[in-house]
C-alpha atoms as a PDB file:
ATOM      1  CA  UNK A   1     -42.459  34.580 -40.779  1.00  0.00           C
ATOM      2  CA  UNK A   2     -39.051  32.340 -39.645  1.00  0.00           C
ATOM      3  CA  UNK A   3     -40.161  30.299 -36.725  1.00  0.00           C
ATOM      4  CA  UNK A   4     -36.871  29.321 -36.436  1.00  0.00           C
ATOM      5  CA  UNK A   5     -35.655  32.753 -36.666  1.00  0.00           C
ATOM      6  CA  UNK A   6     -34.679  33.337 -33.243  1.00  0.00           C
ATOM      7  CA  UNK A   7     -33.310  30.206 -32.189  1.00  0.00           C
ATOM      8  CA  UNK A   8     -31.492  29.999 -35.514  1.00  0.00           C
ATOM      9  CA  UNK A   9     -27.478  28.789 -34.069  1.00  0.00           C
ATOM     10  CA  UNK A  10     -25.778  31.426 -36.515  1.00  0.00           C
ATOM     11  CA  UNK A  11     -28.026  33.936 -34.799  1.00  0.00           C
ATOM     12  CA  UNK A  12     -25.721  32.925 -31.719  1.00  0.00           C
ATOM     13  CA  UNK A  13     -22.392  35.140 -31.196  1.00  0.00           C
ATOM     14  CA  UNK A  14     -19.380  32.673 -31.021  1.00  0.00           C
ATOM     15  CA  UNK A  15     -16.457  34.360 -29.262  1.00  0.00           C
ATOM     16  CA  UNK A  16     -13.155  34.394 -30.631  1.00  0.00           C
ATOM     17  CA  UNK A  17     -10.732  32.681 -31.755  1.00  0.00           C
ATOM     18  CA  UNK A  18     -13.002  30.688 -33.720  1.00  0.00           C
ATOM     19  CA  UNK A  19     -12.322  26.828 -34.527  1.00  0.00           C
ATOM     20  CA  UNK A  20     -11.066  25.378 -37.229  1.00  0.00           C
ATOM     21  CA  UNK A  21     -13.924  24.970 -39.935  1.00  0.00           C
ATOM     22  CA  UNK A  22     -13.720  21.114 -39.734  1.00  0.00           C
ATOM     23  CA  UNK A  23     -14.470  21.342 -35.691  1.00  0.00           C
ATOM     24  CA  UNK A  24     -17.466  19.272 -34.344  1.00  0.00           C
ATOM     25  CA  UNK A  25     -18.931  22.421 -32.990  1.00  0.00           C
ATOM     26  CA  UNK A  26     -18.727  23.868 -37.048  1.00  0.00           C
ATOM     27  CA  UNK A  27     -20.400  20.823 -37.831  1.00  0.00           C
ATOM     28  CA  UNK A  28     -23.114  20.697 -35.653  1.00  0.00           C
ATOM     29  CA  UNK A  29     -23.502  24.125 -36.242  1.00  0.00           C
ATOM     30  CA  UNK A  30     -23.739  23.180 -39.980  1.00  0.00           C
ATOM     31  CA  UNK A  31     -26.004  20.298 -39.032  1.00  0.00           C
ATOM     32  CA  UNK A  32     -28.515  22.533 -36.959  1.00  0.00           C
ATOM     33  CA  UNK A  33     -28.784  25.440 -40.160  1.00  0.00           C
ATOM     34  CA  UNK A  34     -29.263  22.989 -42.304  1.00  0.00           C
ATOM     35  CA  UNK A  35     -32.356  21.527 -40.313  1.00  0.00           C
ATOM     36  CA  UNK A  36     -33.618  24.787 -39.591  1.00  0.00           C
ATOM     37  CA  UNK A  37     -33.756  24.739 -43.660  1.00  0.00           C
ATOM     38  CA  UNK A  38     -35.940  22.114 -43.698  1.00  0.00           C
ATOM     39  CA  UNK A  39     -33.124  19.508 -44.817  1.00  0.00           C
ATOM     40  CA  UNK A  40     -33.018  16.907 -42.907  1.00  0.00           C
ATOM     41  CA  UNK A  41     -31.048  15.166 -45.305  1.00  0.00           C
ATOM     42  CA  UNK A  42     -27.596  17.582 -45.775  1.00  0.00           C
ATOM     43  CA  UNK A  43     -27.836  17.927 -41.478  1.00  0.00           C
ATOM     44  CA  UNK A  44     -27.388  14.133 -41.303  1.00  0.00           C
ATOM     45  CA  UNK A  45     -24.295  13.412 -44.291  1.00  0.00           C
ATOM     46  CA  UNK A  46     -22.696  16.538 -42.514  1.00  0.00           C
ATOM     47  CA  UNK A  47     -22.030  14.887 -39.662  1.00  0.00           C
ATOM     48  CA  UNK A  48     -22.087  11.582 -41.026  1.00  0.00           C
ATOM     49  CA  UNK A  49     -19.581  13.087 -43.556  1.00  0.00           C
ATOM     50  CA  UNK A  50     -17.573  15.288 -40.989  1.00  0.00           C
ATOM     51  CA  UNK A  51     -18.128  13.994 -37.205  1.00  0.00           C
ATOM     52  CA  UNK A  52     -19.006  10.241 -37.679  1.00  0.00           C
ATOM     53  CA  UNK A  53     -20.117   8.268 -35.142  1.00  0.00           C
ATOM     54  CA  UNK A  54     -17.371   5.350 -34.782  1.00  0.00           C
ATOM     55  CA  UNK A  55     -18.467   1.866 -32.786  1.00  0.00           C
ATOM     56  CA  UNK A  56     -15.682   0.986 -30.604  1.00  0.00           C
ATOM     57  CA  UNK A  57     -14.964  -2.543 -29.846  1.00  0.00           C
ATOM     58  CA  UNK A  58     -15.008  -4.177 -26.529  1.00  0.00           C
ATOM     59  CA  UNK A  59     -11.593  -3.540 -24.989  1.00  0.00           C
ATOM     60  CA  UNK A  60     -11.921  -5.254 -21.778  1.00  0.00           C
ATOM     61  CA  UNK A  61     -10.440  -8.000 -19.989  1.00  0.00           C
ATOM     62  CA  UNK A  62      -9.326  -9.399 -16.997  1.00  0.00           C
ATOM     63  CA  UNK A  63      -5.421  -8.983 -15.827  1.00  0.00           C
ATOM     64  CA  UNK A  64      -3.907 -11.646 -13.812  1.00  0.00           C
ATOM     65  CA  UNK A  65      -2.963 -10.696  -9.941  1.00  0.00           C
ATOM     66  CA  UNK A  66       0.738 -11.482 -11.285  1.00  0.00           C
ATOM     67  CA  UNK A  67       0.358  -9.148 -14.440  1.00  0.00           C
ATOM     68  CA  UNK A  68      -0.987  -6.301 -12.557  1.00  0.00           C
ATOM     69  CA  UNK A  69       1.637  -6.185  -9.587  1.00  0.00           C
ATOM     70  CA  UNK A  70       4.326  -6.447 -12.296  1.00  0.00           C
ATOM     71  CA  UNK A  71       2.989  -3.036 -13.526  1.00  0.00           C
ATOM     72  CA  UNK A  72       2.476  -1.846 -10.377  1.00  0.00           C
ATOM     73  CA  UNK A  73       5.959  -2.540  -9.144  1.00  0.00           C
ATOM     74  CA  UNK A  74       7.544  -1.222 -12.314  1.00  0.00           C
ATOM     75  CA  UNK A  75       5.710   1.718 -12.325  1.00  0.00           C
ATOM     76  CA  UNK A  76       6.508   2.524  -8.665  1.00  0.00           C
ATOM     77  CA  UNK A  77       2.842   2.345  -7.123  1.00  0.00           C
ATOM     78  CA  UNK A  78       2.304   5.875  -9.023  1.00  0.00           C
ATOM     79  CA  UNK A  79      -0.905   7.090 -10.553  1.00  0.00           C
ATOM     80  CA  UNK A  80       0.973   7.509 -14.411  1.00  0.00           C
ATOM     81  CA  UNK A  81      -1.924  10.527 -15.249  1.00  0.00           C
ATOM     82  CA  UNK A  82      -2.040  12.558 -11.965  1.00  0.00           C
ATOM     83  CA  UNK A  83       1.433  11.143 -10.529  1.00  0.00           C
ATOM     84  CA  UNK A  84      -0.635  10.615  -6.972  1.00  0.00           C
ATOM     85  CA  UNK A  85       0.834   7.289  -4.387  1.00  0.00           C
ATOM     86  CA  UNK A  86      -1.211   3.884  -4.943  1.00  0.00           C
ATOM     87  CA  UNK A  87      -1.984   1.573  -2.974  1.00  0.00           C
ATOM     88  CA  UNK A  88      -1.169  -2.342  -3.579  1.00  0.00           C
ATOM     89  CA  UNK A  89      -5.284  -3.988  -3.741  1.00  0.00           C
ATOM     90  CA  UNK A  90      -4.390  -6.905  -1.301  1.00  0.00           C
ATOM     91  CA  UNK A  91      -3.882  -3.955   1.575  1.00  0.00           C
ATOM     92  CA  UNK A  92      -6.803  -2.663   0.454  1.00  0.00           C
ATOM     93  CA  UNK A  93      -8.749  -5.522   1.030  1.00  0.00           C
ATOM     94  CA  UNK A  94      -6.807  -6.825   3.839  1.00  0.00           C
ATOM     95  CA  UNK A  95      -8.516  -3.095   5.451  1.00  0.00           C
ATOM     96  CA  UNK A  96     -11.648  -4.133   4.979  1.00  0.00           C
ATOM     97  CA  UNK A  97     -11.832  -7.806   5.806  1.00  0.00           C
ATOM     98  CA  UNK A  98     -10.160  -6.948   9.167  1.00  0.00           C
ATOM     99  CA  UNK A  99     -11.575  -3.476   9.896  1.00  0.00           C
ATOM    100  CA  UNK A 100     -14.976  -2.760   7.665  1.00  0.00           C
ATOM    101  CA  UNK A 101     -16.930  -0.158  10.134  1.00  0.00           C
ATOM    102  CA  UNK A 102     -13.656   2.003   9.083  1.00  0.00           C
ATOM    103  CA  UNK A 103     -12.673   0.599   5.847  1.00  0.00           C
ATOM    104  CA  UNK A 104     -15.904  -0.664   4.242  1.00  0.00           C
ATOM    105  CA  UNK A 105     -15.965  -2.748   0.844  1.00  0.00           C
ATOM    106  CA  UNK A 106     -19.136  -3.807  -1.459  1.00  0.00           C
ATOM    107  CA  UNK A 107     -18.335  -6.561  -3.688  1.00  0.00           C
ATOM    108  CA  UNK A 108     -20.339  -4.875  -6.393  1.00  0.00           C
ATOM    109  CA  UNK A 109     -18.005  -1.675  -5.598  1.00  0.00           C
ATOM    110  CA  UNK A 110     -21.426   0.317  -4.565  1.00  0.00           C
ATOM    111  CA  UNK A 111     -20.202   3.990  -4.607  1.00  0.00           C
ATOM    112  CA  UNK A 112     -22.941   4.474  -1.084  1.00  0.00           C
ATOM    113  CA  UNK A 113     -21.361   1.249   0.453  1.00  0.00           C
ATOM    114  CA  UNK A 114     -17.403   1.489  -0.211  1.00  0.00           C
ATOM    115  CA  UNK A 115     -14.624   3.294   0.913  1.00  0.00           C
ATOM    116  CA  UNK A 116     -13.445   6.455  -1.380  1.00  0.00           C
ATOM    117  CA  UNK A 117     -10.239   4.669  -0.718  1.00  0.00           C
ATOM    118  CA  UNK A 118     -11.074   1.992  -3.121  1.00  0.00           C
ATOM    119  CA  UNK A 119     -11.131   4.502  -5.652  1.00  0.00           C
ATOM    120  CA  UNK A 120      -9.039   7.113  -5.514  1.00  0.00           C
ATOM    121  CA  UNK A 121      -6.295   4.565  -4.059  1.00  0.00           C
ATOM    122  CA  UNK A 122      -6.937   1.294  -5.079  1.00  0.00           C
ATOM    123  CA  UNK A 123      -4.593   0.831  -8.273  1.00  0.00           C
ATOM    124  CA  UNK A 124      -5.839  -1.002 -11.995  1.00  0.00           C
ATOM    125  CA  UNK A 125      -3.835  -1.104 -15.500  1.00  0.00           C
ATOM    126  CA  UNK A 126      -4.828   1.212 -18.044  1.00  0.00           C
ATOM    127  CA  UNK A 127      -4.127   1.304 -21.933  1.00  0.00           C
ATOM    128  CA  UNK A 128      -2.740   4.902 -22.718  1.00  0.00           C
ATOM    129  CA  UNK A 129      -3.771   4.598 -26.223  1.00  0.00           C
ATOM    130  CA  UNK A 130      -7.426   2.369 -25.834  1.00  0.00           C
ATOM    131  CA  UNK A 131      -7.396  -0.956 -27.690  1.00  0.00           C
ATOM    132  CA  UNK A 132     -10.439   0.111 -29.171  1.00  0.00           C
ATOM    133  CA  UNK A 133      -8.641   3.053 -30.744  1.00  0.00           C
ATOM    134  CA  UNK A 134      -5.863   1.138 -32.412  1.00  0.00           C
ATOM    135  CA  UNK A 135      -3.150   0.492 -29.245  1.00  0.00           C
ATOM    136  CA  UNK A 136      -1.655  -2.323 -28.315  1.00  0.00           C
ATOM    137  CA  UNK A 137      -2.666  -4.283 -25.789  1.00  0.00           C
ATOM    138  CA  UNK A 138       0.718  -5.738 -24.099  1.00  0.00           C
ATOM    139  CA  UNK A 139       2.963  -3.847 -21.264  1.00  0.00           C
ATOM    140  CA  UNK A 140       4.713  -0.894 -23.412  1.00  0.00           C
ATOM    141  CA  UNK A 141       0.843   0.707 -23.675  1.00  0.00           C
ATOM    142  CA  UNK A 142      -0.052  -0.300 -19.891  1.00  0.00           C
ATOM    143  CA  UNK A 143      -0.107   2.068 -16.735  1.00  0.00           C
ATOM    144  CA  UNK A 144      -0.851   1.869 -13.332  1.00  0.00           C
ATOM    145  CA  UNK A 145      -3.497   4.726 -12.282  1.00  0.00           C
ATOM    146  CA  UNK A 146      -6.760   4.923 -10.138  1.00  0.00           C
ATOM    147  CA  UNK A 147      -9.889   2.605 -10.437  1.00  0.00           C
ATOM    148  CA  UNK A 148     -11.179   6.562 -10.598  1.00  0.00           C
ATOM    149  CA  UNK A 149      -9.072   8.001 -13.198  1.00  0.00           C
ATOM    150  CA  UNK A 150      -9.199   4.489 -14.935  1.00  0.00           C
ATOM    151  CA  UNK A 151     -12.969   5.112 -15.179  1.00  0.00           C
ATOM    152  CA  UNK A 152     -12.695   9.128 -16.451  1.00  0.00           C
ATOM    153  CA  UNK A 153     -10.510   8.114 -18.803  1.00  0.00           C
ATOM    154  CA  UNK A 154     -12.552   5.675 -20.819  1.00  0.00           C
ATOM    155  CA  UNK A 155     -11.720   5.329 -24.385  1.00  0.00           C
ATOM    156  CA  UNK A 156     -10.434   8.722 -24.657  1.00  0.00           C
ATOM    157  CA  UNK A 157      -7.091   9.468 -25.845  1.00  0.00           C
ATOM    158  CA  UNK A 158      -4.945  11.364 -23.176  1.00  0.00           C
ATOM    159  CA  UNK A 159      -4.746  14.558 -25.818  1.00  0.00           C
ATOM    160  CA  UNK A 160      -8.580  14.761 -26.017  1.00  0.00           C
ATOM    161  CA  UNK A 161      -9.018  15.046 -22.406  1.00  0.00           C
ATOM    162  CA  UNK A 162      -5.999  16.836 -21.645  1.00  0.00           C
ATOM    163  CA  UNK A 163      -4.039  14.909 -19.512  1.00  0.00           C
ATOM    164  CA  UNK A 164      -0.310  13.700 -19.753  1.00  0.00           C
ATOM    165  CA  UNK A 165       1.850  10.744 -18.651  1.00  0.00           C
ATOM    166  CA  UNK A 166       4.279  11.258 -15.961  1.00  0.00           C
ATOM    167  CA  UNK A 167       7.403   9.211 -15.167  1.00  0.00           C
ATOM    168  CA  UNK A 168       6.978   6.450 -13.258  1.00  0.00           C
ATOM    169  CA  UNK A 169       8.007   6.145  -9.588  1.00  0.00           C
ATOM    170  CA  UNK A 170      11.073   4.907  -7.556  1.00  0.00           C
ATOM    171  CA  UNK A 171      10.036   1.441  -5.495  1.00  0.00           C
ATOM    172  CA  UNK A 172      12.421   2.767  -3.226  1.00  0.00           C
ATOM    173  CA  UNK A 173      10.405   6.037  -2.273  1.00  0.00           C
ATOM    174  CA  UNK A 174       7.179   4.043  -2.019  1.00  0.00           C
ATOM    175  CA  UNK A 175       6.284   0.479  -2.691  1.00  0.00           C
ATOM    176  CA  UNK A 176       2.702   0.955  -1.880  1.00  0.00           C
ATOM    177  CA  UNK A 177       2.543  -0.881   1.339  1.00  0.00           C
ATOM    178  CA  UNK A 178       3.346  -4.132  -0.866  1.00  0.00           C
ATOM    179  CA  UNK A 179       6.279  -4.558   1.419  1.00  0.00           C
ATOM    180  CA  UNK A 180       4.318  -4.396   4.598  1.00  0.00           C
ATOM    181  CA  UNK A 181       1.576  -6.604   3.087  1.00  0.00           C
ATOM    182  CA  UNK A 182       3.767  -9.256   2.379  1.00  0.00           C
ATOM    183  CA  UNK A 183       5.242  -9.318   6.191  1.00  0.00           C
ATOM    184  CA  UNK A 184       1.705  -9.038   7.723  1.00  0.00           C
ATOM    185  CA  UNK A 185       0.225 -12.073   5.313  1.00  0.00           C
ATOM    186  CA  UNK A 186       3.207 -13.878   6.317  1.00  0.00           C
ATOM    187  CA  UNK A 187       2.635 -13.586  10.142  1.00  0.00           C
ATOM    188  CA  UNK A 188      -1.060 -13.569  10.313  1.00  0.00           C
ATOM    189  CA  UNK A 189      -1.596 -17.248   8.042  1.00  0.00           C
ATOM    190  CA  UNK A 190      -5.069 -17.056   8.727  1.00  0.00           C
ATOM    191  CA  UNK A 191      -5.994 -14.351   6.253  1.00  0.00           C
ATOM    192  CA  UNK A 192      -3.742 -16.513   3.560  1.00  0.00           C
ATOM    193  CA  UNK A 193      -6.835 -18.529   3.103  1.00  0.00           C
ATOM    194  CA  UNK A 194      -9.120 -15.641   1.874  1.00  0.00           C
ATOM    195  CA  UNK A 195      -8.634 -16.513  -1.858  1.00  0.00           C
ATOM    196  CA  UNK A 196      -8.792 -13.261  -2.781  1.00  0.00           C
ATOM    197  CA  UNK A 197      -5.728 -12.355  -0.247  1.00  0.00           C
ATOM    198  CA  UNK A 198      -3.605 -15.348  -1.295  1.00  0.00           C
ATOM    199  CA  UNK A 199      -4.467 -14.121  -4.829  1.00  0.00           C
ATOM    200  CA  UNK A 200      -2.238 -11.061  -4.176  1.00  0.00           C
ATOM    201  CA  UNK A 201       0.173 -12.395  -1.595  1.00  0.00           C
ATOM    202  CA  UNK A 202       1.446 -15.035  -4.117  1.00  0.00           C
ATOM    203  CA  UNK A 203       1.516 -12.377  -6.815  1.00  0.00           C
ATOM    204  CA  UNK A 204       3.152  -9.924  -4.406  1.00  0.00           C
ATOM    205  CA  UNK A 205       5.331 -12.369  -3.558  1.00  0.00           C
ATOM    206  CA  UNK A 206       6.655 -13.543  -6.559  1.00  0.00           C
ATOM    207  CA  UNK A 207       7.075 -10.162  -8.264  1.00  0.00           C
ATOM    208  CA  UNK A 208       8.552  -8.733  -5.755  1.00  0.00           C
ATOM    209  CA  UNK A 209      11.231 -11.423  -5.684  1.00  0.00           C
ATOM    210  CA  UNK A 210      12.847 -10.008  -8.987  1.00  0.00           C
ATOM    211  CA  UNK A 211      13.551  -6.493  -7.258  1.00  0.00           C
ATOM    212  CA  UNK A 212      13.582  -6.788  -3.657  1.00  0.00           C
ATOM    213  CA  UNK A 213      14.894  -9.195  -1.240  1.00  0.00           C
ATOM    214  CA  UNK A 214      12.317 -11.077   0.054  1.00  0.00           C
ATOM    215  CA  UNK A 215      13.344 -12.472   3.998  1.00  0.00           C
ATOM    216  CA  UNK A 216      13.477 -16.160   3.849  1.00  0.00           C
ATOM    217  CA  UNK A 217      10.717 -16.437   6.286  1.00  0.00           C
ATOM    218  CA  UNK A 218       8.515 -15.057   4.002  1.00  0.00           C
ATOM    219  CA  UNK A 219       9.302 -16.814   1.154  1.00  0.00           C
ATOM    220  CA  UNK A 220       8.597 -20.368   2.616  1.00  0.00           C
ATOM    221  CA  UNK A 221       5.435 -19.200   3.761  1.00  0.00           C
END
């Protein structure tokens, strides 16, 4: 008698359209008949053979305050995969240093201890095509989305998870509070010693120089 028999994966209807012979679940299929053979040996060099397991590198690193607002700016404070409004990250922050029983913030980013704002709002550079899956790591392959999306997205490749890029935004629709930043840092000078707000305030300052006018006040500050 099969042991096997009944839990045998061709004994399992697939429905229709079938895919392509060479499609992981063929070769796991494959991989699973073969071991209910008894052959260890063909299950593992079919998927070693057809659905490989590929390290990826380390891909990484940290963007300067004055790298990432470039992006930001350029891309107009959109999410590029959902097309969603960011938020510049010195508002953010700025939130939570001077109101945190409504805008809470964990330095760790602990999910139980930080606003959902910090997530879904708060904006990071992404590579469309990963680093660790051949693209280039330099602005033409960099996007503004979500800290959230940012973390879905991984190393996956936006056709294997189904997403696309959208166009990015107009600066003059929605600047992503950068412009109201910038006036409150310069008229509250206290919060300008928070490193991590001067951080941004310089950046957002000085990138926003090359598209905007920036009031004089604000740029001697």
């Amino acid at each position: 008698m099969d042991l096997h028999a009944e839990n045998r994966w061709d004994a399992i209807p697939i429905q229709e359209p079938l895919p392509p012979m060479n499609h992981p679940v063929h070769v796991l299929r494959g991989a699973c008949n073969a071991l209910s053979s008894g052959d260890v040996k063909r299950a593992s060099t079919l998927i070693q053979e057809h659905y490989p397991f590929k390290p990826l590198g380390n891909s990484g690193r940290k963007y300067t305050a004055s790298e990432c607002t470039r992006v930001f700016i350029r891309d107009g404070f959109l999410d590029r995969y959902s097309g969603d409004r960011l938020i510049f990250p010195g508002v953010l922050r700025l939130l939570a240093k001077v109101i945190p029983d409504a805008v809470p913030f964990q330095l760790n980013w602990k999910m139980s201890e930080t606003h959902p704002a910090f997530w879904e709002l708060f904006p990071t550079i992404d590579h469309v095509v990963p680093v660790a899956r051949g693209g280039a790591d330099d602005e033409s392959n960099w996007v503004s989305t979500s800290m959230l999306r940012n973390s879905a997205k991984s190393n996956w490749t936006l056709e294997e998870i189904g997403w696309q890029l959208v166009a990015p935004g107009d600066l003059s629709d929605w600047d992503g509070l950068l412009g109201w930043f910038l006036g409150y840092m310069d008229g509250e000078p206290e919060h300008q010693k928070d490193p991590y707000l001067r951080k941004w305030y310089r950046a957002g300052k000085a990138q926003w120089a090359h598209v905007m006018p920036v009031p004089a006040e604000v740029m001697e500050g």
